[in-house]
Protein backbone atom coordinates (compact mmCIF):
# COMPACT_ATOMS: atom_id res chain seq x y z
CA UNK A 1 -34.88 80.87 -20.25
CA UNK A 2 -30.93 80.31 -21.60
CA UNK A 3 -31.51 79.34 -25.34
CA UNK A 4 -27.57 78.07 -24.86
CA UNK A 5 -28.86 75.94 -22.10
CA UNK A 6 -31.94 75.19 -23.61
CA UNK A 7 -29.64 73.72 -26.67
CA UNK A 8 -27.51 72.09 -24.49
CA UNK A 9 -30.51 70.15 -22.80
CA UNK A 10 -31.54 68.73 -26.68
CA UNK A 11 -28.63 67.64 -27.72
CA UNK A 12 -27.48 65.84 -23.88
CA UNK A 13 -30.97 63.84 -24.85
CA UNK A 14 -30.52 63.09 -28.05
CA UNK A 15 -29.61 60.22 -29.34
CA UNK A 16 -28.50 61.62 -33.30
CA UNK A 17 -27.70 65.24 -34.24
CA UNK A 18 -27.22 66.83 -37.67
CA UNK A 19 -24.88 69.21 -38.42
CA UNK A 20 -25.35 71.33 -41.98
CA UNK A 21 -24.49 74.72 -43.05
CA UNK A 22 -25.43 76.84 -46.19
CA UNK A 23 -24.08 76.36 -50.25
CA UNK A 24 -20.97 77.37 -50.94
CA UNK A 25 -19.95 77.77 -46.63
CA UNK A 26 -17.55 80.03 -45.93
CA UNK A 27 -14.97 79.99 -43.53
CA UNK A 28 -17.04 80.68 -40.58
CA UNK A 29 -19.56 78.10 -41.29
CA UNK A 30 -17.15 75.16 -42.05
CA UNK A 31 -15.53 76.54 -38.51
CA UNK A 32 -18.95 76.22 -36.60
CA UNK A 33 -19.65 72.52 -38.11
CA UNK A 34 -15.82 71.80 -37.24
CA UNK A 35 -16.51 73.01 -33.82
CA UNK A 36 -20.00 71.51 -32.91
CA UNK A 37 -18.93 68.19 -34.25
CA UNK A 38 -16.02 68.24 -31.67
CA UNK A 39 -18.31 69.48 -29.31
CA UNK A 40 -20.45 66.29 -30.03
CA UNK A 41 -17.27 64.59 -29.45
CA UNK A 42 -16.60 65.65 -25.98
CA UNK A 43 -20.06 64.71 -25.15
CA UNK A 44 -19.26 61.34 -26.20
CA UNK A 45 -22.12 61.60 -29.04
CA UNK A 46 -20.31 58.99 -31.44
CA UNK A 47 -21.31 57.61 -34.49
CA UNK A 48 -20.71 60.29 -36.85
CA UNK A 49 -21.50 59.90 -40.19
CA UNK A 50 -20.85 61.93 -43.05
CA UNK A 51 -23.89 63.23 -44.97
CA UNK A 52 -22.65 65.23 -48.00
CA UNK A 53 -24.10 63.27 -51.28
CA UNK A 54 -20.79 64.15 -52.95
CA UNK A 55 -17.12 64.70 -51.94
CA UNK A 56 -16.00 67.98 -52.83
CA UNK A 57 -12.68 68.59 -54.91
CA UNK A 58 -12.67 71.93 -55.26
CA UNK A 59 -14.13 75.39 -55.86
CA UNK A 60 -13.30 77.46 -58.79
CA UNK A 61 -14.57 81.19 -59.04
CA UNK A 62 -14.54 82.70 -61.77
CA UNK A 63 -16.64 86.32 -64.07
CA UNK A 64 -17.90 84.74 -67.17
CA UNK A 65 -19.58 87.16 -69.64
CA UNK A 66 -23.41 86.68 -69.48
CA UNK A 67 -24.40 84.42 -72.92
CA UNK A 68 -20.55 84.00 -73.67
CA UNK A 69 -18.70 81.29 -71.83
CA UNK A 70 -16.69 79.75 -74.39
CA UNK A 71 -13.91 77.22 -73.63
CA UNK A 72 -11.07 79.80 -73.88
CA UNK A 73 -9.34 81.40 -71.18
CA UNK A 74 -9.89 82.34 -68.69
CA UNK A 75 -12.83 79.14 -68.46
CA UNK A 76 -11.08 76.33 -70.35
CA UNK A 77 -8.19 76.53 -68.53
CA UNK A 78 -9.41 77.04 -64.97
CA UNK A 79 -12.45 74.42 -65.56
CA UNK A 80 -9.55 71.69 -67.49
CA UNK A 81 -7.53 71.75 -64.70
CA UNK A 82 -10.64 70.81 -62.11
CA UNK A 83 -11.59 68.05 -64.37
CA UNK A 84 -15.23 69.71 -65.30
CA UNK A 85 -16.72 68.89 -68.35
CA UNK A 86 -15.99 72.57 -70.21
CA UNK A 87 -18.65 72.34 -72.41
CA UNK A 88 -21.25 70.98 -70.32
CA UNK A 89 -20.42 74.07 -68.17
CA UNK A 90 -20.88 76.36 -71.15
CA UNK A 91 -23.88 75.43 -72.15
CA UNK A 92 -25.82 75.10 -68.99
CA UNK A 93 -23.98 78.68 -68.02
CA UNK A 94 -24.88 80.44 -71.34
CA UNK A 95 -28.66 78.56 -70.77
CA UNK A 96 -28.93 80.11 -67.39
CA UNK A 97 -28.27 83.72 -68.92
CA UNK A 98 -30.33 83.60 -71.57
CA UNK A 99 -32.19 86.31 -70.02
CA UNK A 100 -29.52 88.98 -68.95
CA UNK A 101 -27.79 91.63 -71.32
CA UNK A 102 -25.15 90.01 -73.62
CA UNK A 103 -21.72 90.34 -71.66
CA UNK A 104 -22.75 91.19 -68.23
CA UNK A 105 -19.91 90.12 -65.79
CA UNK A 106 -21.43 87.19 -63.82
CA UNK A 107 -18.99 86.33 -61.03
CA UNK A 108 -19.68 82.37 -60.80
CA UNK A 109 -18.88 80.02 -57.76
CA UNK A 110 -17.83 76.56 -58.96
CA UNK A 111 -18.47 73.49 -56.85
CA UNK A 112 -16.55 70.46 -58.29
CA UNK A 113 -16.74 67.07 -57.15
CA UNK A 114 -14.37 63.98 -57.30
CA UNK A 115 -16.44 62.20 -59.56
CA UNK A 116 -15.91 65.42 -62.34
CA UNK A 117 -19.42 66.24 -61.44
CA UNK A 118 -20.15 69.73 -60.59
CA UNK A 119 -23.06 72.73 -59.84
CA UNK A 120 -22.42 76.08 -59.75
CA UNK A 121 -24.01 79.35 -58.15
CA UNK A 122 -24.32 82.99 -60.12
CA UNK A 123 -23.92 86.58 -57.95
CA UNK A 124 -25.05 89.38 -59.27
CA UNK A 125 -22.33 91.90 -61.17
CA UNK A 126 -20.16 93.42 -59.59
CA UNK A 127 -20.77 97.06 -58.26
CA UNK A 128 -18.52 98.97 -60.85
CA UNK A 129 -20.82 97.44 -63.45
CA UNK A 130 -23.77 99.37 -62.00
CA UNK A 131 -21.79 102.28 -61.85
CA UNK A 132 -20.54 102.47 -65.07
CA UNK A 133 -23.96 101.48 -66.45
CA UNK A 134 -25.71 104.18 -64.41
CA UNK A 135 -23.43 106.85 -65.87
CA UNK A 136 -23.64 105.59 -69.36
CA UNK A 137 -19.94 104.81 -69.78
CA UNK A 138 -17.34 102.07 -71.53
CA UNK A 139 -14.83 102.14 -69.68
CA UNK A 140 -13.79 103.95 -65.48
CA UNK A 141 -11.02 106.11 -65.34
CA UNK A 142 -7.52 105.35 -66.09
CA UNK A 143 -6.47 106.94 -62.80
CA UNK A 144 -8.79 106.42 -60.07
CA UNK A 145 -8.83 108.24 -57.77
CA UNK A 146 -6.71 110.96 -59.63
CA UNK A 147 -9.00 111.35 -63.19
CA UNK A 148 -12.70 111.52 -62.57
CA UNK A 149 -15.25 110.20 -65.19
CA UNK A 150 -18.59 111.05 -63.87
CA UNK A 151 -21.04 112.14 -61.31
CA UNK A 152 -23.05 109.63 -59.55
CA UNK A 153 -25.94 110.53 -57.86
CA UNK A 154 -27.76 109.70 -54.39
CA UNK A 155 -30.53 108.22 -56.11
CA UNK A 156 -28.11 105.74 -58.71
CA UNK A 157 -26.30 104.59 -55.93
CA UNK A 158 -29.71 103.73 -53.80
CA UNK A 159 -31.10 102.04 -56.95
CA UNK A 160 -27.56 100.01 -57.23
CA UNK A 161 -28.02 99.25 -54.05
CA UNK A 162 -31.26 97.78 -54.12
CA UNK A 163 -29.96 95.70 -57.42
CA UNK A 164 -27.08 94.25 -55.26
CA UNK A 165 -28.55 94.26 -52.49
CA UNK A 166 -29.02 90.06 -52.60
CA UNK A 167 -24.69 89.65 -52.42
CA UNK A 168 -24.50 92.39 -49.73
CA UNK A 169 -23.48 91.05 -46.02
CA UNK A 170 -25.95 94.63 -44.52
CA UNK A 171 -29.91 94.72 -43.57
CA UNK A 172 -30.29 98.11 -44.84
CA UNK A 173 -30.50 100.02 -48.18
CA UNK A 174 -28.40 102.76 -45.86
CA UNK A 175 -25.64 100.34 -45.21
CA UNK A 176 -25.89 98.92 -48.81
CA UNK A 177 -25.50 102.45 -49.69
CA UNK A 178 -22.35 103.07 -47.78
CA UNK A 179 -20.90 99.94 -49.54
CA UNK A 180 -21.40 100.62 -53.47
């Protein structure tokens, strides 16, 4: 059987449909409600109702040191001007890294809402924090590209892959591999 037809078939009968997509959507997945719900539209399935709990007013991304958001830039600043409560943030931020190493880049995504509510997600560090961690060094090179630092080996990039492997868009250790 057509699963499109299939699909087709359930919704033609149905009397209410849902539409959702994952935290945090991304273009694509905002694009596919957008799409279905005019879809739903044309097939004269009225009565749309909106379902999100809260209205979103924006999304702020930003690194925060792991244990160390503090109200000063870059956090005060970027949070202030969403309307978050800063140190709310902090502290439920610096509670959720309690357990990670003490300045760890955290990249953060931000959800705020218009009632100055907000929740936010944590991704793991980024890959050049692996690196340098896996070859034991402060700082990369002043020159990439041009000035090299270090020596990575097949089996530090496998094991970085496997660490990020969670924030990777692959199915493989290979491809995660050919990424970091």
């Amino acid at each position: 059987m057509n699963a499109l037809v299939d699909i087709s078939k359930i919704i033609s009968n149905s009397n209410k449909v849902g539409i959702t997509y994952h935290v945090s959507p991304d273009g694509d997945a905002v694009g596919s409600a957008l799409a279905l719900l005019n879809g739903l539209k044309h097939l004269n399935k009225n009565g749309v109702k909106k379902m999100a709990k809260k209205e979103v007013k924006g999304i702020v991304k930003l690194v925060v040191p792991a244990k160390q958001a503090n109200p000063a830039p870059p956090i005060g600043p970027a949070l202030g001007a969403a309307g978050v409560n800063i140190a709310e943030f902090c502290k439920q931020f610096n509670d959720k890294t309690a357990d990670k190493e003490p300045g760890m880049p955290i990249p953060c995504i931000i959800t705020v809402y218009t009632d100055r509510s907000f929740e936010f997600i944590m991704k793991l560090p980024p890959v050049s924090y692996y690196i340098k961690k896996a070859l034991k060094l402060k700082i990369g090179s002043h020159k990439p590209g041009r000035e090299f630092v270090g020596t990575i080996t097949k089996a530090q990039i496998e094991e970085i892959a496997k660490n990020k492997m969670p924030d990777l868009n692959c199915s493989t250790i290979e491809s995660a591999m050919n990424i970091v």
